[in-house]
N, C-alpha and C. Protein backbone atom coordinates (compact mmCIF):
# COMPACT_ATOMS: atom_id res chain seq x y z
N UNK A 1 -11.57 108.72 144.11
CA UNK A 1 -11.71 110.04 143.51
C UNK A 1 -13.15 110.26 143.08
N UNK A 2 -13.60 111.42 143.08
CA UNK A 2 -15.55 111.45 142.88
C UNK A 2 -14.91 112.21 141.96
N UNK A 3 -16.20 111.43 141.05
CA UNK A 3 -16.39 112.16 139.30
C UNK A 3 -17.47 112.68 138.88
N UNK A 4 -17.77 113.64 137.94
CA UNK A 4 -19.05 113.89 137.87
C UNK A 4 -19.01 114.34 136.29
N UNK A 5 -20.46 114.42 136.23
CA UNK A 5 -20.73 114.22 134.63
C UNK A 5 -21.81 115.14 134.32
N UNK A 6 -21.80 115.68 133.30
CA UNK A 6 -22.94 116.88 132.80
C UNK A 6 -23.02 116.62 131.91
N UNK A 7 -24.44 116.85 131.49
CA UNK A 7 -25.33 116.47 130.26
C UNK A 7 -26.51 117.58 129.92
N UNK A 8 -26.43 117.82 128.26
CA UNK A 8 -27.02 119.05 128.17
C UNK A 8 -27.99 118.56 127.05
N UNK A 9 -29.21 119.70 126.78
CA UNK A 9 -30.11 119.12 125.77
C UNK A 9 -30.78 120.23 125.53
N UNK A 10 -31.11 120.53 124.42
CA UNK A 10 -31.54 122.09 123.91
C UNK A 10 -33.06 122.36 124.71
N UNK A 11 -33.83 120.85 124.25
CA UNK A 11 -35.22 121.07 124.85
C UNK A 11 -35.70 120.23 125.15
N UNK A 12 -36.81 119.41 126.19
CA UNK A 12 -37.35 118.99 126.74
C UNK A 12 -37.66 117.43 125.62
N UNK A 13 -37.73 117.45 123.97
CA UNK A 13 -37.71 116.54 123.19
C UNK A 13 -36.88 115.96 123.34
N UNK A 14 -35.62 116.52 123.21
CA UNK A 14 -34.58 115.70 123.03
C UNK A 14 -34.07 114.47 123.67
N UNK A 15 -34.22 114.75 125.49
CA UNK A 15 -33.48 113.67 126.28
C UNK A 15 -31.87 113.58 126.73
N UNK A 16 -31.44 113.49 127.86
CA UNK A 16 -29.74 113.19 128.40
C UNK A 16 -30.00 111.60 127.87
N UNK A 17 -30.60 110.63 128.19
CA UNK A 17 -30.46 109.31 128.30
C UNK A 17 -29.26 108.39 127.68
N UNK A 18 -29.17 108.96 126.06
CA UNK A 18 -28.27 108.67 125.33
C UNK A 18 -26.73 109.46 125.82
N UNK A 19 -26.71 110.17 126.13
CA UNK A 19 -25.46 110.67 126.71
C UNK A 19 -25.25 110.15 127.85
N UNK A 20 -25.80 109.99 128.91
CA UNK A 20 -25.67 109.41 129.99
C UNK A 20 -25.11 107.97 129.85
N UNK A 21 -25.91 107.16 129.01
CA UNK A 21 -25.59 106.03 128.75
C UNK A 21 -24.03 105.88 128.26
N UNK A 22 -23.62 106.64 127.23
CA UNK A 22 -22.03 106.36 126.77
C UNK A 22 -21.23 107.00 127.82
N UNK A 23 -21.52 107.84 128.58
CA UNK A 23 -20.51 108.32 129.46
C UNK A 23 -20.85 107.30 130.49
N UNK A 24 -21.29 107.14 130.83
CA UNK A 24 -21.11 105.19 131.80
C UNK A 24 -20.56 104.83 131.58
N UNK A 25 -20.37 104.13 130.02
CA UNK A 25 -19.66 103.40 130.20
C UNK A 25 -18.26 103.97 129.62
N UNK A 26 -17.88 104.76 129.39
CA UNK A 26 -16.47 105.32 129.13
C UNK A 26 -16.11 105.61 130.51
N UNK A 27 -17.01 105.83 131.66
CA UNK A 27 -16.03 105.83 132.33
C UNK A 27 -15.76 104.45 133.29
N UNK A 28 -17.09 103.49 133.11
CA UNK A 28 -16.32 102.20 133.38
C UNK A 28 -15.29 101.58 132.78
N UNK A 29 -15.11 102.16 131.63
CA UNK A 29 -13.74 101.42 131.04
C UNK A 29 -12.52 101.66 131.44
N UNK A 30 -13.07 102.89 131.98
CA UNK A 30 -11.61 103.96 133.03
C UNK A 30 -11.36 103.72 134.19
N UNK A 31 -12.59 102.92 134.64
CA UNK A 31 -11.71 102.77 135.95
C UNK A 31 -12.88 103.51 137.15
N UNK A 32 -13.87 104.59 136.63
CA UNK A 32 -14.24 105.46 137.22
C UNK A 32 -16.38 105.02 137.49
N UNK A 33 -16.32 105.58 138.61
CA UNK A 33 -17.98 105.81 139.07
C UNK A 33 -18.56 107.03 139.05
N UNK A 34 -19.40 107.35 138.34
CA UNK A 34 -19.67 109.08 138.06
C UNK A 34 -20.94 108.83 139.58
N UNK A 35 -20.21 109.74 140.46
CA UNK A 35 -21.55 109.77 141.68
C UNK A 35 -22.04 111.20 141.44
N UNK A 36 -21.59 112.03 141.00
CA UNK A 36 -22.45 113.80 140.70
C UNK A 36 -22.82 114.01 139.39
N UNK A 37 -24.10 114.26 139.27
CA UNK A 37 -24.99 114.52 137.73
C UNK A 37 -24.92 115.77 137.50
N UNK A 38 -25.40 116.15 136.29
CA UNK A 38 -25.56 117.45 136.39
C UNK A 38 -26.58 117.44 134.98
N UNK A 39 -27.75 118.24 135.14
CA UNK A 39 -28.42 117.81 133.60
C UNK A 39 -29.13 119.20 133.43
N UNK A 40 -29.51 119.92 132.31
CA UNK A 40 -29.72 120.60 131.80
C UNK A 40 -30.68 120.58 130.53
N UNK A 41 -31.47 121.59 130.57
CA UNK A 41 -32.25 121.30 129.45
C UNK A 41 -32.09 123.33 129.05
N UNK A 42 -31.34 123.43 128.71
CA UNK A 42 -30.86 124.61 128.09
C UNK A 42 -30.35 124.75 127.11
N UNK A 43 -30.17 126.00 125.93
CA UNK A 43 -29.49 126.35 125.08
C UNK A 43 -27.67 126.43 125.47
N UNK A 44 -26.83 126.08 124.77
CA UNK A 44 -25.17 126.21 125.33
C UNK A 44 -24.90 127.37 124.04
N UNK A 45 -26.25 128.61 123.79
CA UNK A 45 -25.36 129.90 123.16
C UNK A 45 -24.77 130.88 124.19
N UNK A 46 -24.77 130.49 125.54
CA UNK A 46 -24.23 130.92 126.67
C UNK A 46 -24.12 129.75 127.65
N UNK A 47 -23.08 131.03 128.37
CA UNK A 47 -22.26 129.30 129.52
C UNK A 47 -23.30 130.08 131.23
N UNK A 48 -23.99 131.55 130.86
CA UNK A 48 -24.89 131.68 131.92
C UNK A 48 -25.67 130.60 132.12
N UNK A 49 -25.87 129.71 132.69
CA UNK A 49 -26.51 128.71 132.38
C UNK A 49 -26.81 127.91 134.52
N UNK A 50 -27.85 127.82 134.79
CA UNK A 50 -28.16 127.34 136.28
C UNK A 50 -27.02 126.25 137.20
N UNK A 51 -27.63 125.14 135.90
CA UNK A 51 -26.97 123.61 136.15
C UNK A 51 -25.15 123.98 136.00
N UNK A 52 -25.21 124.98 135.10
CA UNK A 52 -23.64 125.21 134.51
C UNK A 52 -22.94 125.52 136.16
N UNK A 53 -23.34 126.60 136.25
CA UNK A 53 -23.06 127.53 137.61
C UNK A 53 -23.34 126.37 138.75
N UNK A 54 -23.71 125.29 138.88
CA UNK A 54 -23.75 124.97 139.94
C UNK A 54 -22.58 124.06 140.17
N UNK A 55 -22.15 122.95 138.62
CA UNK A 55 -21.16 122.48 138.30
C UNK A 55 -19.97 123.11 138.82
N UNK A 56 -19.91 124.71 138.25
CA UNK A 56 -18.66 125.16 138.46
C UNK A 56 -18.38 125.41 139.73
N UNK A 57 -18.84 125.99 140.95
CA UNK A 57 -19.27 126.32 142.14
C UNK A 57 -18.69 124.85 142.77
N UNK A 58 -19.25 123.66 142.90
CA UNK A 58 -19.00 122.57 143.32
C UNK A 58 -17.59 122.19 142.37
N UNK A 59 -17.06 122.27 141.58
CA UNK A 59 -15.56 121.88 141.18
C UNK A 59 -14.69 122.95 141.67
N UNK A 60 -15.50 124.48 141.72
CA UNK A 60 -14.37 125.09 142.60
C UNK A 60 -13.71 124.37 144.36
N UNK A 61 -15.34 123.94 144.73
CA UNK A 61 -14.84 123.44 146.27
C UNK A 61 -14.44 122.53 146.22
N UNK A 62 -14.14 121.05 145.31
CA UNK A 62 -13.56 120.37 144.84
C UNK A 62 -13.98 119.00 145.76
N UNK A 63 -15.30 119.57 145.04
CA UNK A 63 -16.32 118.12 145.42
C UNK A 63 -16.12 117.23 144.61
N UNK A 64 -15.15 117.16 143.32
CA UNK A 64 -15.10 115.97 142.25
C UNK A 64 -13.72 116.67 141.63
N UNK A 65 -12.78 115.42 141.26
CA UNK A 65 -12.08 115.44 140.73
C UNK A 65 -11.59 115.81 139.02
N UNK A 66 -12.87 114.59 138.60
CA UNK A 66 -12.76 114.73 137.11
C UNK A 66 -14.27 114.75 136.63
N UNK A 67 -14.15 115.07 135.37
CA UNK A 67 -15.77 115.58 134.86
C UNK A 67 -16.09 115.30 133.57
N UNK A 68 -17.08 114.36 133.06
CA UNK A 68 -17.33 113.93 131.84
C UNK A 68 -18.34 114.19 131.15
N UNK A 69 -18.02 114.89 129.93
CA UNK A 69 -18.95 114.97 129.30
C UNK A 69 -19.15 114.50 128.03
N UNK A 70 -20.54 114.27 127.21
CA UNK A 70 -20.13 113.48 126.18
C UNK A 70 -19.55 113.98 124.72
N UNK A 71 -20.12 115.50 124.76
CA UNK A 71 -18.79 116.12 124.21
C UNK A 71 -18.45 117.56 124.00
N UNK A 72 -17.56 118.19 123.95
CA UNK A 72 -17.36 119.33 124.42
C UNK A 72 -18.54 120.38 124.21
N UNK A 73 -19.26 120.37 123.11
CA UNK A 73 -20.31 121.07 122.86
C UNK A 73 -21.55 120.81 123.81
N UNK A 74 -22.03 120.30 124.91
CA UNK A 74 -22.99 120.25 125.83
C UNK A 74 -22.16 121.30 126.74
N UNK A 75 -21.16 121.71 127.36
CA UNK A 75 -20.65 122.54 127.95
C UNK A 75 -20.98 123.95 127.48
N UNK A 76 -20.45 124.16 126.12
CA UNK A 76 -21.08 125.54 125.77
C UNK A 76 -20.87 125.21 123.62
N UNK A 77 -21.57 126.12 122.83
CA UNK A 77 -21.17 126.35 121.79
C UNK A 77 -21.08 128.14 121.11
N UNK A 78 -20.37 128.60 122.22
CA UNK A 78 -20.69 129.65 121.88
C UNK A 78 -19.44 130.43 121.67
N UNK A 79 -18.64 130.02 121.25
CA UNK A 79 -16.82 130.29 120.57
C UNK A 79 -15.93 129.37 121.54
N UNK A 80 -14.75 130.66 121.24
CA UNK A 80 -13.60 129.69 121.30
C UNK A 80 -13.42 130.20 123.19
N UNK A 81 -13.58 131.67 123.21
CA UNK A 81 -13.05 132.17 124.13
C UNK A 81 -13.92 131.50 125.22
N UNK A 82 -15.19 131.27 125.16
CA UNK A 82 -15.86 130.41 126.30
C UNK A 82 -15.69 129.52 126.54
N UNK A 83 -15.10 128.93 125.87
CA UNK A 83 -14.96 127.33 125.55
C UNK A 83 -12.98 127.09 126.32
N UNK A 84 -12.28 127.79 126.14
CA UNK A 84 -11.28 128.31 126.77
C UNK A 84 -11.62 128.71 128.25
N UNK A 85 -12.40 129.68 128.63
CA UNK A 85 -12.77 130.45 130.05
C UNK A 85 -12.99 129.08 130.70
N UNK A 86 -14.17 128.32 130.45
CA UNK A 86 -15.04 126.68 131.13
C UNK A 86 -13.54 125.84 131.14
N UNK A 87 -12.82 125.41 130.29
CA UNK A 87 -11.71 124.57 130.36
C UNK A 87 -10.75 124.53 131.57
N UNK A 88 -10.05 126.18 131.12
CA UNK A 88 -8.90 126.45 132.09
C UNK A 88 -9.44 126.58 133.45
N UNK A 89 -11.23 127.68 133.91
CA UNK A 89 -11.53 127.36 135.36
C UNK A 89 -11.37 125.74 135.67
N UNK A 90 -11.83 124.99 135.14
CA UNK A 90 -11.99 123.30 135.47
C UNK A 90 -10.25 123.24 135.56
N UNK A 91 -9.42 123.68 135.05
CA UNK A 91 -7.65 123.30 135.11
C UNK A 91 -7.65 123.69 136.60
N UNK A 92 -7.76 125.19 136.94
CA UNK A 92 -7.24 125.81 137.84
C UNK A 92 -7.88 125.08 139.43
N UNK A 93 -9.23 124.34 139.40
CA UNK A 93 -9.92 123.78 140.30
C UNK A 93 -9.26 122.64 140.70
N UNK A 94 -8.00 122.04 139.56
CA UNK A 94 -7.78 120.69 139.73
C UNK A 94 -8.81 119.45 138.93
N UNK A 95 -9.72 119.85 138.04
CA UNK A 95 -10.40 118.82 137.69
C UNK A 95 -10.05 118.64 135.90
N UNK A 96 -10.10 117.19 135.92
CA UNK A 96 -9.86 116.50 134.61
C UNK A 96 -10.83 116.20 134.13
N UNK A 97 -10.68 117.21 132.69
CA UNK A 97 -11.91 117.13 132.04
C UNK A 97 -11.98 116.00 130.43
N UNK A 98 -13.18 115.09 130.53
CA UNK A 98 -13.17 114.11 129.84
C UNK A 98 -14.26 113.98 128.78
N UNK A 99 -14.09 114.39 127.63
CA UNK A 99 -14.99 114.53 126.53
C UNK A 99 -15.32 113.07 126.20
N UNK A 100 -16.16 112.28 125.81
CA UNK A 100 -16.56 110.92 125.73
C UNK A 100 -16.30 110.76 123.95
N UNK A 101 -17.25 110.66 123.63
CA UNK A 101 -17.30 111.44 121.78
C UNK A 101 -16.78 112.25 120.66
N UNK A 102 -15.59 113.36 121.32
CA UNK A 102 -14.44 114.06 120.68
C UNK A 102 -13.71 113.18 119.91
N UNK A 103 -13.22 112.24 120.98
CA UNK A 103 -12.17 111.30 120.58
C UNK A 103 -10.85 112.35 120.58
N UNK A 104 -10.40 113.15 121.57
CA UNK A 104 -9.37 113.68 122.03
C UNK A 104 -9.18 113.89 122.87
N UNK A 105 -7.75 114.17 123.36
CA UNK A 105 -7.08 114.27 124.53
C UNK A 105 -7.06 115.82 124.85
N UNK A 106 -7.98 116.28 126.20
CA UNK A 106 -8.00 117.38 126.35
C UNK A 106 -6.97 117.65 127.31
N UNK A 107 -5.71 117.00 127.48
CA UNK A 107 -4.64 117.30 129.09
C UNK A 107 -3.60 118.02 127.94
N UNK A 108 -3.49 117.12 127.06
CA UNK A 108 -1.81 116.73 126.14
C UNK A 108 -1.52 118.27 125.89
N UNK A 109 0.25 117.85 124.78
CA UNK A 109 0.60 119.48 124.43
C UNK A 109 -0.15 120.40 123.52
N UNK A 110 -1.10 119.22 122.81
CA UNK A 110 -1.81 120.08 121.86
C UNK A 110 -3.38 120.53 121.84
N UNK A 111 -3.87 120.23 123.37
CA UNK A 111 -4.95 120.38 123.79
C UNK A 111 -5.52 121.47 123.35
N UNK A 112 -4.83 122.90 123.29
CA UNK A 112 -5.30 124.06 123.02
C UNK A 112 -5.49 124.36 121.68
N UNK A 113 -5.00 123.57 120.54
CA UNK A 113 -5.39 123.60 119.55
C UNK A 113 -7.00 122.95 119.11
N UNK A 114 -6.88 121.53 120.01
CA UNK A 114 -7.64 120.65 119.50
C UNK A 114 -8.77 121.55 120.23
N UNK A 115 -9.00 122.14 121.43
CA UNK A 115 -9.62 122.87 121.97
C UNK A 115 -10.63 124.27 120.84
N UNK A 116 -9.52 125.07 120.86
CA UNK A 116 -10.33 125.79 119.42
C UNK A 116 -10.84 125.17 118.29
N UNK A 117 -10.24 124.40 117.87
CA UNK A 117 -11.02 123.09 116.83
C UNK A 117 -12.50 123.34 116.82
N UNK A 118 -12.55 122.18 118.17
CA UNK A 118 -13.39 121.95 118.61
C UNK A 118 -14.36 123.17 118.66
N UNK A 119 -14.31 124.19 119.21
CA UNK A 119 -14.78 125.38 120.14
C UNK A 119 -15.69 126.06 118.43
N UNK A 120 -14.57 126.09 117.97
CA UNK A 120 -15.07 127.04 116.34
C UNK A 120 -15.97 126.34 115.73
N UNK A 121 -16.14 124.65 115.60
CA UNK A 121 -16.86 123.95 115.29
C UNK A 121 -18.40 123.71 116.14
N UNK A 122 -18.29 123.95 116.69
CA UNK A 122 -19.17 124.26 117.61
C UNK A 122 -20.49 124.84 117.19
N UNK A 123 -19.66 126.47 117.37
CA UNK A 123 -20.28 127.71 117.34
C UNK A 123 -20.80 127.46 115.85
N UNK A 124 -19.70 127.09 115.00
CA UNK A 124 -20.61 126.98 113.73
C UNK A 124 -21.58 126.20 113.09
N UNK A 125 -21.47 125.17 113.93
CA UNK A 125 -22.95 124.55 113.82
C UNK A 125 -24.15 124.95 114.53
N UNK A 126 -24.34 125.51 115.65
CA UNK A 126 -24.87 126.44 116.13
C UNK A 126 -25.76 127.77 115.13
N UNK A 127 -24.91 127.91 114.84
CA UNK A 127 -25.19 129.07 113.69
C UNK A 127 -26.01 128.81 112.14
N UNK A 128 -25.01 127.44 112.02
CA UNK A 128 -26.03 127.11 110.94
C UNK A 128 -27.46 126.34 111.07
N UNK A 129 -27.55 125.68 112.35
CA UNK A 129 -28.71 125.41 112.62
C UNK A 129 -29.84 126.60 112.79
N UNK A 130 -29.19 127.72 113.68
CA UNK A 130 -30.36 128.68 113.63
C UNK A 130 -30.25 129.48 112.41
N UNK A 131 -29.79 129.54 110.93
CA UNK A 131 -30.04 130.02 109.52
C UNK A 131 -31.05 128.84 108.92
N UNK A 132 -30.75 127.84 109.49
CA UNK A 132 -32.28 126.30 108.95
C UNK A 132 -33.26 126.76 109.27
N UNK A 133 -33.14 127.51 110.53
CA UNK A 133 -34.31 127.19 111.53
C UNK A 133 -35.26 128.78 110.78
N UNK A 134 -34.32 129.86 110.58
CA UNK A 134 -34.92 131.32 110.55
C UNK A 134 -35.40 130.98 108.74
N UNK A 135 -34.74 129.97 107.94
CA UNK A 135 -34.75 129.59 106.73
C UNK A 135 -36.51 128.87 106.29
N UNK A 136 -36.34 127.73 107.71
CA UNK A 136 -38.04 127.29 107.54
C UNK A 136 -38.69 128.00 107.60
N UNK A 137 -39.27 129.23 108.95
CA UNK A 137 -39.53 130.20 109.21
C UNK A 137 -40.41 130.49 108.39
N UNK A 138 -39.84 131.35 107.13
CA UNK A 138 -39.86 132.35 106.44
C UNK A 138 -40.72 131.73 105.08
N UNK A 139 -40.09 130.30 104.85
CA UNK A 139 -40.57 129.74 104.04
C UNK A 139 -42.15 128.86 104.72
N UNK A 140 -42.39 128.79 105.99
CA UNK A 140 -43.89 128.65 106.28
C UNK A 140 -44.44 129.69 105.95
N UNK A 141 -44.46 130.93 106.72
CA UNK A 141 -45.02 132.10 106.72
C UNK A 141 -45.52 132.33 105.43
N UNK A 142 -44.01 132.34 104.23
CA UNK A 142 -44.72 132.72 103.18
C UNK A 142 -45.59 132.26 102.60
N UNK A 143 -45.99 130.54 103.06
CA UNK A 143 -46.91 129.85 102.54
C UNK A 143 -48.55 130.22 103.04
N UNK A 144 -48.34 131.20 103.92
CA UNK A 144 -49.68 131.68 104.46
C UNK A 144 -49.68 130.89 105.67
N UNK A 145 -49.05 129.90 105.97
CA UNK A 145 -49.11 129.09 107.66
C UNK A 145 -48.30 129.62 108.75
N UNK A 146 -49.06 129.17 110.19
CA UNK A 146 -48.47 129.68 111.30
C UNK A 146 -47.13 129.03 111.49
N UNK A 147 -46.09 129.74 111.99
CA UNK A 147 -44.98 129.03 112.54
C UNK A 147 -45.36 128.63 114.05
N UNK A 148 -44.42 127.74 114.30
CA UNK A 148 -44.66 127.17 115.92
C UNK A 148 -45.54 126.01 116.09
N UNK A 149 -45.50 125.48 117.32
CA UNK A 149 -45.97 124.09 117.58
C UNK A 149 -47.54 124.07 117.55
N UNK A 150 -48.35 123.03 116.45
CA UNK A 150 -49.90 123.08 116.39
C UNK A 150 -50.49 122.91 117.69
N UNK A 151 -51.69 123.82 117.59
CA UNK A 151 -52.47 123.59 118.61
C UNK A 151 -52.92 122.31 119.06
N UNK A 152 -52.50 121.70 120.22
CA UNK A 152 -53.17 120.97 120.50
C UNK A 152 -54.74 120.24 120.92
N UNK A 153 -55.60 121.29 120.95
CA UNK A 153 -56.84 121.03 121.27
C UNK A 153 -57.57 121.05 120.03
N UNK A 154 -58.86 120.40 119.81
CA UNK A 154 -59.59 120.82 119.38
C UNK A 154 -61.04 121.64 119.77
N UNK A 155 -61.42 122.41 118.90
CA UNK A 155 -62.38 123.35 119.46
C UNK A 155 -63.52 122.28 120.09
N UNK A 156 -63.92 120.85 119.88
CA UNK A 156 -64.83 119.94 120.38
C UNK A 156 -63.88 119.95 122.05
N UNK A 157 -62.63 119.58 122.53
CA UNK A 157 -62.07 119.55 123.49
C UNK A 157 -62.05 120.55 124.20
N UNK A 158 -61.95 121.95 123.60
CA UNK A 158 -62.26 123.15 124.22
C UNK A 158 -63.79 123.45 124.74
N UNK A 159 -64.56 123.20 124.10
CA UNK A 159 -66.20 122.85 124.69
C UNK A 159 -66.28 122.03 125.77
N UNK A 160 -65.11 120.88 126.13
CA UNK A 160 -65.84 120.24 127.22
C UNK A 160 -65.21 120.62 128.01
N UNK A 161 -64.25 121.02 128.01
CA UNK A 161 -63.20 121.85 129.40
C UNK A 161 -64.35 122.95 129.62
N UNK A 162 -64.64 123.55 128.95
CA UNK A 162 -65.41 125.07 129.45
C UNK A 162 -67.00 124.49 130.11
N UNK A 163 -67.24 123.13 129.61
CA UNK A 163 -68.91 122.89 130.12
C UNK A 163 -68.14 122.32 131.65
N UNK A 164 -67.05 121.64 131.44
CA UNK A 164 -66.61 120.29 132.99
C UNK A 164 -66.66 122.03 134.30
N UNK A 165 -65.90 123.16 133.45
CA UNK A 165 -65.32 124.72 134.40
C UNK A 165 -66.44 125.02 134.81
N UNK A 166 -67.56 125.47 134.27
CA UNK A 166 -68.54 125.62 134.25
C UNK A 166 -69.90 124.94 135.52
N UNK A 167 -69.34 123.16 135.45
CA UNK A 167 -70.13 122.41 136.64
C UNK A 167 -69.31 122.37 137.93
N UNK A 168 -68.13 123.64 138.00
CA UNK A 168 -67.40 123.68 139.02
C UNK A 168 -66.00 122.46 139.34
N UNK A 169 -65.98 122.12 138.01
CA UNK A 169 -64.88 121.35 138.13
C UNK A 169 -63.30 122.05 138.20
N UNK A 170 -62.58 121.91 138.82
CA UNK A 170 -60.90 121.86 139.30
C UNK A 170 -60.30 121.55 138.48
N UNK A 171 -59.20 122.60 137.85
CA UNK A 171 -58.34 122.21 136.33
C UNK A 171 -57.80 121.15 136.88
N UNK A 172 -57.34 120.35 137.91
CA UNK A 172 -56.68 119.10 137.93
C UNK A 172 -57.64 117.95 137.59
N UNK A 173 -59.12 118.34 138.16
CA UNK A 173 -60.36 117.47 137.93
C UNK A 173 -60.65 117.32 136.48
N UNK A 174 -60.63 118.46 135.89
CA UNK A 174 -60.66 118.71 134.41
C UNK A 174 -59.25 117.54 133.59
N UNK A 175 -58.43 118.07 133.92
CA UNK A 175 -57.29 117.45 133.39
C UNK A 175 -57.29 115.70 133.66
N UNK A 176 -57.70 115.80 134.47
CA UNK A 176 -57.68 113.95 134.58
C UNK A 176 -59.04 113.46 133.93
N UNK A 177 -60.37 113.92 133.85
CA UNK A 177 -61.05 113.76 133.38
C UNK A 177 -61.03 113.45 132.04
N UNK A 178 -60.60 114.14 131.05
CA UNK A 178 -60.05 114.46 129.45
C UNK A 178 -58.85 113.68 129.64
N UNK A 179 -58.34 113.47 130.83
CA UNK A 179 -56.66 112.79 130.20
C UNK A 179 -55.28 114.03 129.48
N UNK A 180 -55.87 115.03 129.98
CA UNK A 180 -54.40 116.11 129.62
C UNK A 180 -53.57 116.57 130.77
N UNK A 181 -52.45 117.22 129.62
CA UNK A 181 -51.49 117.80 131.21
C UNK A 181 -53.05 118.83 131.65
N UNK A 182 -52.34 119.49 133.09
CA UNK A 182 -52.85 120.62 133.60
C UNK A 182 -52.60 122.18 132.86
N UNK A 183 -51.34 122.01 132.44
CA UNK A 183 -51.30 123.17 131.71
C UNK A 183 -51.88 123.85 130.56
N UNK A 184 -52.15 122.27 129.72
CA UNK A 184 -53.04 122.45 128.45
C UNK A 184 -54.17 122.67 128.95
N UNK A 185 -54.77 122.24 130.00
CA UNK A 185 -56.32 122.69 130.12
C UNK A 185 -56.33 124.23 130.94
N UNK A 186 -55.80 124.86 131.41
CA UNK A 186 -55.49 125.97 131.91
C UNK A 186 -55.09 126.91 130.90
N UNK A 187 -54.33 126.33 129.90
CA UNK A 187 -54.16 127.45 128.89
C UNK A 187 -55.47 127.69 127.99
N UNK A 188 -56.07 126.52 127.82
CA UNK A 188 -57.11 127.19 126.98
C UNK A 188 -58.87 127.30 127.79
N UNK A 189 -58.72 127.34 129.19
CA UNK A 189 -59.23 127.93 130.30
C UNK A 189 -59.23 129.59 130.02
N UNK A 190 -58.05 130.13 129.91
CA UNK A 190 -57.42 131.49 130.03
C UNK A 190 -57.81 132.01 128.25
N UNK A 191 -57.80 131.26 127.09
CA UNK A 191 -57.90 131.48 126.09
C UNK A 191 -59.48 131.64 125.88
N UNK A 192 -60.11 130.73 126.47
CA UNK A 192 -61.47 130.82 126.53
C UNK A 192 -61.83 132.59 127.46
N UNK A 193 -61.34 132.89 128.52
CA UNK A 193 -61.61 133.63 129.10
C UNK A 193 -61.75 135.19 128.63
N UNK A 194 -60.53 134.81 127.32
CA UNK A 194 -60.28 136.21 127.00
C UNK A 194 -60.61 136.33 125.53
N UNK A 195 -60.87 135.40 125.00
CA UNK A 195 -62.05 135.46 124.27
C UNK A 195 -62.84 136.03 124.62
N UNK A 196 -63.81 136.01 125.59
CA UNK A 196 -65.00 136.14 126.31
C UNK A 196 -64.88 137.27 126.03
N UNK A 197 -63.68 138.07 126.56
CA UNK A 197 -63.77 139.16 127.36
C UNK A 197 -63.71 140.51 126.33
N UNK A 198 -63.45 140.03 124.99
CA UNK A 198 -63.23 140.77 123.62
C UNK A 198 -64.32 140.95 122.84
N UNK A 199 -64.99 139.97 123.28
CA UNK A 199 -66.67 139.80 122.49
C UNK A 199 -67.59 140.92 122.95
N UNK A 200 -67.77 141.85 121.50
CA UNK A 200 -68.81 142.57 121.88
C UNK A 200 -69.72 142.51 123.27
């Protein structure tokens, strides 16, 4: 029987690794070889989601039997009724769906309870994370500081990107030179530029 497994992660910090890892082995204990991945680095306040849609698409044609995840909230956290819609399509496809970390039985008679449980719990952590998040916010700002991730450069680092641009060097030439991604030196390539372009 082919199994497959999806793994979700808000952002690029976070990492599947740790999820990946326990759903291994829960499903070696089962008996099972997960040969289809599925990984995501998305928000689950919607089930619109790429990796989601491709999952479902391939369990409709019933390229995999059963499907593990490590726990119901990487699928979606965005109520009950989505969380219901994702379940029952995976019923109607034929595939058995296997939460690692719930620690419940999503087949049994009381699945649909434990299901909303789950589903409401979810959403509400969801929710209260983004009242933390709009909570810090407000409380930087008012301190007179920027919200969002510090600049990474310094204005000495920004001088030598613009002298390396300058002797005709190649943002990849640039970037390996300094030792940065490409993007950081391109963004403040473009920041430099429009600077420029504002100056009296």
């Amino acid at each position: 029987m082919s199994v497959g497994a999806y793994v979700r992660v808000s952002s690029r910090s976070q990492g599947t690794a740790m999820q990946s890892a326990a759903i291994e082995r829960a499903a070696k204990l089962r008996g099972d070889q997960v040969d289809r991945w599925y990984s995501e680095e998305r928000s689950a306040r919607t089930i619109a989601r790429p990796e989601l849609e491709r999952l479902r698409q391939d369990a409709r044609q019933g390229l995999f039997r059963k499907l593990y995840v490590f726990r119901l909230d990487r699928l979606t956290r965005s109520g009950i009724r989505d969380t219901f819609e994702l379940v029952e399509a995976f019923r109607s496809y034929g595939v058995e769906l296997v939460s690692v970390a719930d620690g419940f039985d999503l087949t049994g008679p009381a699945s649909e309870v434990v299901l909303a449980v789950l589903a409401w719990a979810a959403k509400v952590e969801r929710l209260a994370i983004n009242d933390r998040i709009s909570a810090a916010r407000e409380r930087i700002e008012s301190e007179g500081k920027s919200w969002g991730r510090p600049r990474r450069l310094k204005e000495a680092d920004r001088l030598r990107i613009a002298a390396l641009r300058s002797e005709g060097r190649s943002v990849r030439q640039i970037a390996v030179a300094l030792k940065l991604p490409r993007a950081t030196v391109g963004r403040a390539l473009l920041d430099t530029a429009q600077s420029n372009e504002t100056r009296p």
